[in-house]
C-alpha atoms as a PDB file:
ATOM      1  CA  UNK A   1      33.061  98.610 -56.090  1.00  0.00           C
ATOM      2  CA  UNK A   2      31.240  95.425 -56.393  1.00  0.00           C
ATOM      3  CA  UNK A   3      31.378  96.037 -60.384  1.00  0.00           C
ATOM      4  CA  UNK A   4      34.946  95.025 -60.074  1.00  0.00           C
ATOM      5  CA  UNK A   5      34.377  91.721 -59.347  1.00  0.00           C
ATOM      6  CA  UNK A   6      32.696  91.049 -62.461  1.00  0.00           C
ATOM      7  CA  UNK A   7      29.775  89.800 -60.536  1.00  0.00           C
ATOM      8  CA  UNK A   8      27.703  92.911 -60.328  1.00  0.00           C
ATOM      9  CA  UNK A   9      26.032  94.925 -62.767  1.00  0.00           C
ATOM     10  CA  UNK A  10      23.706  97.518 -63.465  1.00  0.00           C
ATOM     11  CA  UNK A  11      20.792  97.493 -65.058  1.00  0.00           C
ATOM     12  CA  UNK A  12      18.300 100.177 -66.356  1.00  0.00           C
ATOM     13  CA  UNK A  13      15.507 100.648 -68.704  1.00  0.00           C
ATOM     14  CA  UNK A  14      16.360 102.037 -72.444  1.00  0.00           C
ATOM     15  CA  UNK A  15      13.678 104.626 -71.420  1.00  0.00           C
ATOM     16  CA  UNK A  16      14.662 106.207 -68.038  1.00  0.00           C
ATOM     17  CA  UNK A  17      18.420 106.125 -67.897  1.00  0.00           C
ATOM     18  CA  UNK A  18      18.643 107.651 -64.692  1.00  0.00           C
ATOM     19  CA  UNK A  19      20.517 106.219 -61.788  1.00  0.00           C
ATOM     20  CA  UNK A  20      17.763 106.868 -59.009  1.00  0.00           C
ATOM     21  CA  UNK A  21      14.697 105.687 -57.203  1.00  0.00           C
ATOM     22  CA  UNK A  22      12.512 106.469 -60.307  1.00  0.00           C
ATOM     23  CA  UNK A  23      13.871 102.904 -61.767  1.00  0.00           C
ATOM     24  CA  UNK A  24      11.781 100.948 -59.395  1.00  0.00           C
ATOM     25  CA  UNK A  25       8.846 102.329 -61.479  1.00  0.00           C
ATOM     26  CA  UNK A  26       9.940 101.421 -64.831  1.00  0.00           C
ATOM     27  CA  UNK A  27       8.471  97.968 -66.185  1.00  0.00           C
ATOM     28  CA  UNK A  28      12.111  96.809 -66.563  1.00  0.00           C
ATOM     29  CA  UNK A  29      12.693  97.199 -63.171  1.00  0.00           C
ATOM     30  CA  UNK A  30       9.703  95.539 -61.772  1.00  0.00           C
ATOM     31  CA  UNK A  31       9.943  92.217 -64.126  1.00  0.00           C
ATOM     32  CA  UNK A  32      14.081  92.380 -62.910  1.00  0.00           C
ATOM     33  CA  UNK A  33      12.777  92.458 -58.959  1.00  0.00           C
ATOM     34  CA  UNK A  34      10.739  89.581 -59.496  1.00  0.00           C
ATOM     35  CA  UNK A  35      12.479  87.124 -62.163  1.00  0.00           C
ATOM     36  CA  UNK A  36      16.249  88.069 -60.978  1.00  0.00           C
ATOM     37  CA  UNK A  37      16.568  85.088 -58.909  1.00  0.00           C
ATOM     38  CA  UNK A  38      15.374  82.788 -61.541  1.00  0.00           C
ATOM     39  CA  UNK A  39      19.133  83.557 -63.564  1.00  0.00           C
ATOM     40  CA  UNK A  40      20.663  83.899 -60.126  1.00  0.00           C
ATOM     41  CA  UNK A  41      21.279  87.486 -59.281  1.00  0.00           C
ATOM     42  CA  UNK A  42      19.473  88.991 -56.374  1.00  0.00           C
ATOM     43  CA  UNK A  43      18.903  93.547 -55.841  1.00  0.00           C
ATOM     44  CA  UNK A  44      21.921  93.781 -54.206  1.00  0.00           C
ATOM     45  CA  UNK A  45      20.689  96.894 -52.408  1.00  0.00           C
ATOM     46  CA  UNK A  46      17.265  96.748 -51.471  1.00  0.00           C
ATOM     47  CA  UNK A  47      14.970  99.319 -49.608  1.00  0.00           C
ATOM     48  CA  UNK A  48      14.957  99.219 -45.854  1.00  0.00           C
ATOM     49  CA  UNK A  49      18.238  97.083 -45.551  1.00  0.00           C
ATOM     50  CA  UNK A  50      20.699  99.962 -45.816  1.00  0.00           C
ATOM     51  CA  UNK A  51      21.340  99.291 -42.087  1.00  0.00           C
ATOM     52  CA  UNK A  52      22.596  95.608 -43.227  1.00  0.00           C
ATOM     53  CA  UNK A  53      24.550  96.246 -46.484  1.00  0.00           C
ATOM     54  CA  UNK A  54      25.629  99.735 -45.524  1.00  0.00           C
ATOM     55  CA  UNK A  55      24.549 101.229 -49.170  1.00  0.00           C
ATOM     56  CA  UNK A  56      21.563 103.470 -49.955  1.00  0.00           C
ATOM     57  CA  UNK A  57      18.922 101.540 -51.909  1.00  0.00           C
ATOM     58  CA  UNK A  58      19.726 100.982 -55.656  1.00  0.00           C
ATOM     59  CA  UNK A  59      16.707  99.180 -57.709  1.00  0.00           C
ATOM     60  CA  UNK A  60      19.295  99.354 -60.686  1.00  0.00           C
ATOM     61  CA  UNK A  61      22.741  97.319 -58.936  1.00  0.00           C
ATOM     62  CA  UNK A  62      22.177  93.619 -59.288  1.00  0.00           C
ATOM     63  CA  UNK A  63      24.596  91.052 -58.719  1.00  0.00           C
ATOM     64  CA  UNK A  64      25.385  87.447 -59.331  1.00  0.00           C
ATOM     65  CA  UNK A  65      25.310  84.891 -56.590  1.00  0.00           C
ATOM     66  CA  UNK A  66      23.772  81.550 -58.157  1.00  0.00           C
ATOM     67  CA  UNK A  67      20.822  80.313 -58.656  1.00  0.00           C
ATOM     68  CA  UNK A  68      20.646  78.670 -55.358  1.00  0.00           C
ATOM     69  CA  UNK A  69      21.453  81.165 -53.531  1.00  0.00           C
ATOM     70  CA  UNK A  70      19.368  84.150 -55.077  1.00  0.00           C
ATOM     71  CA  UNK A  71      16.290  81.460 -54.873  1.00  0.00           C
ATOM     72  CA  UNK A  72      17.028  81.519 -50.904  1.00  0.00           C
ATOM     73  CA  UNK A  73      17.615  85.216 -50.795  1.00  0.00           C
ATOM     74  CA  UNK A  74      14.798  86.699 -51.920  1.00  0.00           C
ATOM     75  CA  UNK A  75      12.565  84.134 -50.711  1.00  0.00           C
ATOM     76  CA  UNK A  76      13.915  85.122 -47.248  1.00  0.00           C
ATOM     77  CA  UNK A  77      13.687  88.727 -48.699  1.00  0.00           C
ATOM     78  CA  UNK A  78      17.282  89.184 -47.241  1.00  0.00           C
ATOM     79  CA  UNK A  79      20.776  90.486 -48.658  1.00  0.00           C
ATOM     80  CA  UNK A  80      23.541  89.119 -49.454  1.00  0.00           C
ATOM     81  CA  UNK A  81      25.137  89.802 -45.692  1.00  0.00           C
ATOM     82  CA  UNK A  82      22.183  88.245 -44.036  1.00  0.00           C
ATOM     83  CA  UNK A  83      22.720  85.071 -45.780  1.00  0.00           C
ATOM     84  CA  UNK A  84      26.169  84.814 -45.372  1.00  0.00           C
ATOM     85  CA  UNK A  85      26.098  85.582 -42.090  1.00  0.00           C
ATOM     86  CA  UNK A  86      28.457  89.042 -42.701  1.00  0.00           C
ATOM     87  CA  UNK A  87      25.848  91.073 -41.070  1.00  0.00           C
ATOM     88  CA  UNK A  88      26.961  91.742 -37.327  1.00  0.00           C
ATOM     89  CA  UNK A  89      23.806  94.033 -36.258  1.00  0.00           C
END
């Protein structure tokens, strides 16, 4: 688990506590998507890129890369294999 590494955490709103898809609707969730980067941590496991990280997608797991590096992530709207260059597909 990427929670091991003390670089990943999850986050959900105080109102819908729920470890599913329903997050993404939640206000929390949708200011998190947009403003992560800005205190560098990127959605770890976005929608359509389960083929690249390997992992269902979780609007709740977030995880710390930088602030440099989240900027460039989600302006590329990649993952964190894409930009490292661990993706083989």
């Amino acid at each position: 688990s990427e929670h091991q590494t003390g670089l990943a955490v999850d986050i959900v709103d105080a109102d819908y506590l729920e470890l599913d898809e329903g997050q993404e609707e939640t206000a929390t969730q949708q200011w998190l998507m947009i403003h992560c980067a800005e205190y560098g941590f990127i959605l770890r496991y976005p929608r359509g890129k389960e083929n690249v990280t390997g992992v269902t997608y979780e609007p709740w797991h977030y995880r710390y890369v930088g602030k440099d590096a989240a900027k460039a992530i989600m302006q590329a709207g990649g993952t964190l294999e894409e930009y490292t260059g661990a993706h083989t597909a």
